[in-house]
N, C-alpha and C. Protein backbone atom coordinates (compact mmCIF):
# COMPACT_ATOMS: atom_id res chain seq x y z
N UNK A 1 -4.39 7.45 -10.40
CA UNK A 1 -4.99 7.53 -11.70
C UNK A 1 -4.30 8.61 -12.55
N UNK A 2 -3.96 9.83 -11.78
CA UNK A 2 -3.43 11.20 -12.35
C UNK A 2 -1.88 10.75 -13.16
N UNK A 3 -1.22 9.81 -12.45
CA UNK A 3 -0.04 9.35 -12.51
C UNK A 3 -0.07 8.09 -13.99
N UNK A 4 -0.69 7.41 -13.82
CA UNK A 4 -1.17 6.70 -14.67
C UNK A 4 -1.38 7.31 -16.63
N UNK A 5 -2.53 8.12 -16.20
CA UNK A 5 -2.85 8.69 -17.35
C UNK A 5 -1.23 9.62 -17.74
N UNK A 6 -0.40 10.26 -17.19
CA UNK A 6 0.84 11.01 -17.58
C UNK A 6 1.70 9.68 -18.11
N UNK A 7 1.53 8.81 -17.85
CA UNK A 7 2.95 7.79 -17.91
C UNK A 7 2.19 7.12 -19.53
N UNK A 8 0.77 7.06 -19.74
CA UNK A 8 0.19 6.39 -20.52
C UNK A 8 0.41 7.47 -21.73
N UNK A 9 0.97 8.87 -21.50
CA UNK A 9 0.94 9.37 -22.68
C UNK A 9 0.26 10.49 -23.06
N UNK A 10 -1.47 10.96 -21.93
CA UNK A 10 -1.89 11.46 -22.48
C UNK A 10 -1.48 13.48 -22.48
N UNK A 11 -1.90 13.92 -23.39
CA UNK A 11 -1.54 15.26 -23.14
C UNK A 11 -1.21 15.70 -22.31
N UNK A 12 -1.26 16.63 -21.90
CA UNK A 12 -1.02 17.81 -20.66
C UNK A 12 -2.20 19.00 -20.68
N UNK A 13 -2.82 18.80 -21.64
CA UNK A 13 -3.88 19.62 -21.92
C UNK A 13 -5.53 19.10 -21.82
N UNK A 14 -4.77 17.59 -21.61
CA UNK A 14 -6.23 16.98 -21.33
C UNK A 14 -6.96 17.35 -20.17
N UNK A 15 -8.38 17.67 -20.22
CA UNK A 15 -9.00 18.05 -19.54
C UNK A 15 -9.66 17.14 -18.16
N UNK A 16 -9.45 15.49 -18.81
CA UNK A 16 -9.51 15.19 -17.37
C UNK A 16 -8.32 15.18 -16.31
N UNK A 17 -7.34 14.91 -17.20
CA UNK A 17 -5.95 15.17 -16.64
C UNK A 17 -5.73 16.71 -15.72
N UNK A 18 -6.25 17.19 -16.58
CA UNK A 18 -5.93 19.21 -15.54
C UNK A 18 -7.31 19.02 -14.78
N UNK A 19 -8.37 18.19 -14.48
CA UNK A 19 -9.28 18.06 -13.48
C UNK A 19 -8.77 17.46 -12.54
N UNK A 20 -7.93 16.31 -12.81
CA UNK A 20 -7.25 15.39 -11.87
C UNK A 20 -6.24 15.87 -10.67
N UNK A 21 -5.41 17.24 -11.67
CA UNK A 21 -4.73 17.70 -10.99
C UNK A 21 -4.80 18.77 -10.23
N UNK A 22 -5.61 19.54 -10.46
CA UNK A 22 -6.64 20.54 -9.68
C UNK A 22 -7.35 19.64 -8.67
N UNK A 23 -7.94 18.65 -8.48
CA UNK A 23 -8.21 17.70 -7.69
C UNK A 23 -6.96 17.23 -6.51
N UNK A 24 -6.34 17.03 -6.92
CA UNK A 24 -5.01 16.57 -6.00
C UNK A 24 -4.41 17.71 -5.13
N UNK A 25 -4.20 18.82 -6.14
CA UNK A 25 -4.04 19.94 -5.41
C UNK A 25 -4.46 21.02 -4.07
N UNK A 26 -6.14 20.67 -4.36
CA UNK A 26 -7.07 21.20 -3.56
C UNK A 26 -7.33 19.76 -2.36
N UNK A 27 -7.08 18.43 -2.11
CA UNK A 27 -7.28 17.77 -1.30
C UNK A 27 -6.16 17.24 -0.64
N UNK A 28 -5.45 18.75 -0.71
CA UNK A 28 -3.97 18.02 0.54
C UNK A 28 -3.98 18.63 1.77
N UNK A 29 -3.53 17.72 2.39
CA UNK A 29 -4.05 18.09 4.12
C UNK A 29 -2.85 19.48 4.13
N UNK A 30 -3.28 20.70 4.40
CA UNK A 30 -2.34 21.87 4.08
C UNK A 30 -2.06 22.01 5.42
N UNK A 31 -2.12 21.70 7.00
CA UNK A 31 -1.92 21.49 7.83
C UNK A 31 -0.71 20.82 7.87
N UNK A 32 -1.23 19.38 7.45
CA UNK A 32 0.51 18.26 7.70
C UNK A 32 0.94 17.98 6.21
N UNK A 33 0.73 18.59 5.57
CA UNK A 33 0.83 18.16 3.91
C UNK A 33 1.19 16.91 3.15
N UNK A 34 0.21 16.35 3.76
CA UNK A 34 0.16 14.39 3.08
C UNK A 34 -1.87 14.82 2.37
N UNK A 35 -1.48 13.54 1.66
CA UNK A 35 -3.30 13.29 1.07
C UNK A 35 -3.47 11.87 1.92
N UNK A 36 -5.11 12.82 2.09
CA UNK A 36 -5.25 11.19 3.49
C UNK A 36 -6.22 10.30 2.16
N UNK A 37 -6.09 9.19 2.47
CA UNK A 37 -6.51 7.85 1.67
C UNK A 37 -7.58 6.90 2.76
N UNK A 38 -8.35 6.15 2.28
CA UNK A 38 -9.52 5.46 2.70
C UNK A 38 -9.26 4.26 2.31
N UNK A 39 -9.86 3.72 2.69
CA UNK A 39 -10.13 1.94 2.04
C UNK A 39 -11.62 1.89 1.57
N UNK A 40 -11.81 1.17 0.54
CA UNK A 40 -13.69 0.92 0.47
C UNK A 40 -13.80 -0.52 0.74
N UNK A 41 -12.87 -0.89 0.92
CA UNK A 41 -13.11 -2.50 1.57
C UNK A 41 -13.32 -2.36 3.34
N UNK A 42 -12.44 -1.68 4.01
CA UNK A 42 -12.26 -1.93 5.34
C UNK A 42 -12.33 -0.36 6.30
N UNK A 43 -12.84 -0.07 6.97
CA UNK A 43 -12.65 1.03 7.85
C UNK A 43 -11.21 1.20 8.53
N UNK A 44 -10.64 1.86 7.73
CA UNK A 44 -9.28 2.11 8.94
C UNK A 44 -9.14 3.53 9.70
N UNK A 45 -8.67 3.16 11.23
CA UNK A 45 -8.48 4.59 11.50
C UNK A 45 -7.15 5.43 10.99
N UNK A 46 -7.21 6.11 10.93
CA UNK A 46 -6.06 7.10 9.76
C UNK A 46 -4.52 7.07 11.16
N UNK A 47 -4.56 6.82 12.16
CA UNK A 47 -3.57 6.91 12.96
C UNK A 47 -2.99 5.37 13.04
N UNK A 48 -3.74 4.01 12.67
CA UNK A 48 -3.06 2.76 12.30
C UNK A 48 -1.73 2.80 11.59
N UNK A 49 -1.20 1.63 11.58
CA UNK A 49 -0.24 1.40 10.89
C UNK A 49 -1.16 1.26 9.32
N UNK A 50 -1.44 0.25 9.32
CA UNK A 50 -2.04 0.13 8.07
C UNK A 50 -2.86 1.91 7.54
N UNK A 51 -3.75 2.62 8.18
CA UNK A 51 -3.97 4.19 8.18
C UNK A 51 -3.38 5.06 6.92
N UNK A 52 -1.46 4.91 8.34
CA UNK A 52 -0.54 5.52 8.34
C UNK A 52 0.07 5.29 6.59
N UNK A 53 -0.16 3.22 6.50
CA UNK A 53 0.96 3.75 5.20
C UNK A 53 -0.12 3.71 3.81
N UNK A 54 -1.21 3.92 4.04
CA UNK A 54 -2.64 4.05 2.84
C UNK A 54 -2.08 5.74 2.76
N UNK A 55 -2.12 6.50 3.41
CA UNK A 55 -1.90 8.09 3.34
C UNK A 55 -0.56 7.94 2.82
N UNK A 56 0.35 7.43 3.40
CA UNK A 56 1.95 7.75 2.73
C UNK A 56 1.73 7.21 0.99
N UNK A 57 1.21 5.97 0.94
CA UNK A 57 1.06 5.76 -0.27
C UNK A 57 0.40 6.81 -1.35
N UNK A 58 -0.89 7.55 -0.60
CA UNK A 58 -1.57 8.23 -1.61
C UNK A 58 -0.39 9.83 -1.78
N UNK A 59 0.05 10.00 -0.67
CA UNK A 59 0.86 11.19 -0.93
C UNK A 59 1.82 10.85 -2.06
N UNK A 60 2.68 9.63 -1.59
CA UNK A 60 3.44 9.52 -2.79
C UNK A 60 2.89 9.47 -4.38
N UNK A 61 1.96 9.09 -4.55
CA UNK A 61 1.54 9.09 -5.89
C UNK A 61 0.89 10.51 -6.11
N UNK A 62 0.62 11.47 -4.99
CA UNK A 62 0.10 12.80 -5.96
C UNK A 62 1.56 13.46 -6.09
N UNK A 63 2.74 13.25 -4.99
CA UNK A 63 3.84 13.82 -5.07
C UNK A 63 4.26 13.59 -6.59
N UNK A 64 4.23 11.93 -6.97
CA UNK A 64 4.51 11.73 -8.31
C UNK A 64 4.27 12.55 -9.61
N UNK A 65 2.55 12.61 -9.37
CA UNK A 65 1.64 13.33 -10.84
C UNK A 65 1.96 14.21 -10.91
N UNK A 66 2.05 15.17 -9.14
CA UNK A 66 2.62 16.48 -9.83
C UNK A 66 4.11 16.97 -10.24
N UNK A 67 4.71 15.99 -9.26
CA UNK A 67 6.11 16.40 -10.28
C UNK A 67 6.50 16.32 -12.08
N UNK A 68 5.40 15.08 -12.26
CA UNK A 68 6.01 14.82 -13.39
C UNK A 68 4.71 16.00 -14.49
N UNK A 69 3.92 16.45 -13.71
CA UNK A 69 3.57 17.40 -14.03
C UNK A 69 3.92 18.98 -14.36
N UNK A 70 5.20 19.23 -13.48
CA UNK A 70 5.91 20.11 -13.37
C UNK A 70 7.20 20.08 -14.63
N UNK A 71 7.66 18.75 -14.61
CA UNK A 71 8.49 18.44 -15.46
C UNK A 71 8.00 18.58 -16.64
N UNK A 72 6.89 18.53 -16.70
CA UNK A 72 6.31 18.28 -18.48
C UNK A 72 5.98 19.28 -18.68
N UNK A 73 5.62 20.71 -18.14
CA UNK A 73 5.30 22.09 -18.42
C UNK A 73 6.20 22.55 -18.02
N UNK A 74 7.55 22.50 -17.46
CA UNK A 74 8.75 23.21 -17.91
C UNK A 74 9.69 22.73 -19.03
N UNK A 75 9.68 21.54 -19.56
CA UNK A 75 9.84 20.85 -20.40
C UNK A 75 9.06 21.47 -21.91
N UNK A 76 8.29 21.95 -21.81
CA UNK A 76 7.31 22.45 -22.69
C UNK A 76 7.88 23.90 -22.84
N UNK A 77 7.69 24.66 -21.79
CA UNK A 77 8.21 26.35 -21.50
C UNK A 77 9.37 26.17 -22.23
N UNK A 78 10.47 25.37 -22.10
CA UNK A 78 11.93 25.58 -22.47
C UNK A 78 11.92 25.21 -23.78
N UNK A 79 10.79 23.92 -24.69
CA UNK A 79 11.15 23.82 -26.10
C UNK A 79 10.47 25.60 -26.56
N UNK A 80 9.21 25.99 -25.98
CA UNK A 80 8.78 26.77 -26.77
C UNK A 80 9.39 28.18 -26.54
N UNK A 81 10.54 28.20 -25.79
CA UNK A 81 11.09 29.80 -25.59
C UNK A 81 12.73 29.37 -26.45
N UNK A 82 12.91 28.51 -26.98
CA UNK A 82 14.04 28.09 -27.98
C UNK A 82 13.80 28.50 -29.61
C-alpha cells in the first residue's frame, strides 16, 4: 500500500504515508530482517514454500517504499541545500 501511494504521487508529508512508514519500520523481523506476511484466505505455516515466498514478497515491497522513500527525502535535501 506504502509503495503504491509513493508511485501514485502522494506527498512525502502525507500523514498516512509517514504512518505507513513508521509502520513498516517498526514490524521487521530485526532478528532475520524480512517482514513476515499472512494470508486471510488460508493458514500458512511461515516455514512453507508458499510461507517462505508471502514473507519474501512482503519484504520486497517494504524494501521498495522505503527506498523510494529515501530517494525522495534526499532528493528533497539536495534541491533545498542548492
Amino acid at each position: 500500500m506504502i509503495l503504491a501511494l509513493q508511485e501514485a504521487g502522494v506527498p512525502g508529508d502525507n500523514a498516512q504515508l509517514k504512518h505507513g512508514l513508521t509502520w513498516l519500520m517498526s514490524y521487521q523481523n530485526a532478528a532475520e530482517g524480512f517482514w513476515p506476511a499472512s494470508s486471510v484466505n488460508k493458514r500458512r505455516h511461515i516455514s512453507s514454500d508458499t510461507g517462505r515466498f508471502m514473507s519474501d514478497a512482503a519484504t520486497a515491497f517494504a524494501v521498495l517504499a522505503l527506498t523510494e522513500n529515501q530517494r525522495a527525502t534526499n532528493s528533497v535535501a539536495s534541491v533545498s541545500s542548492h
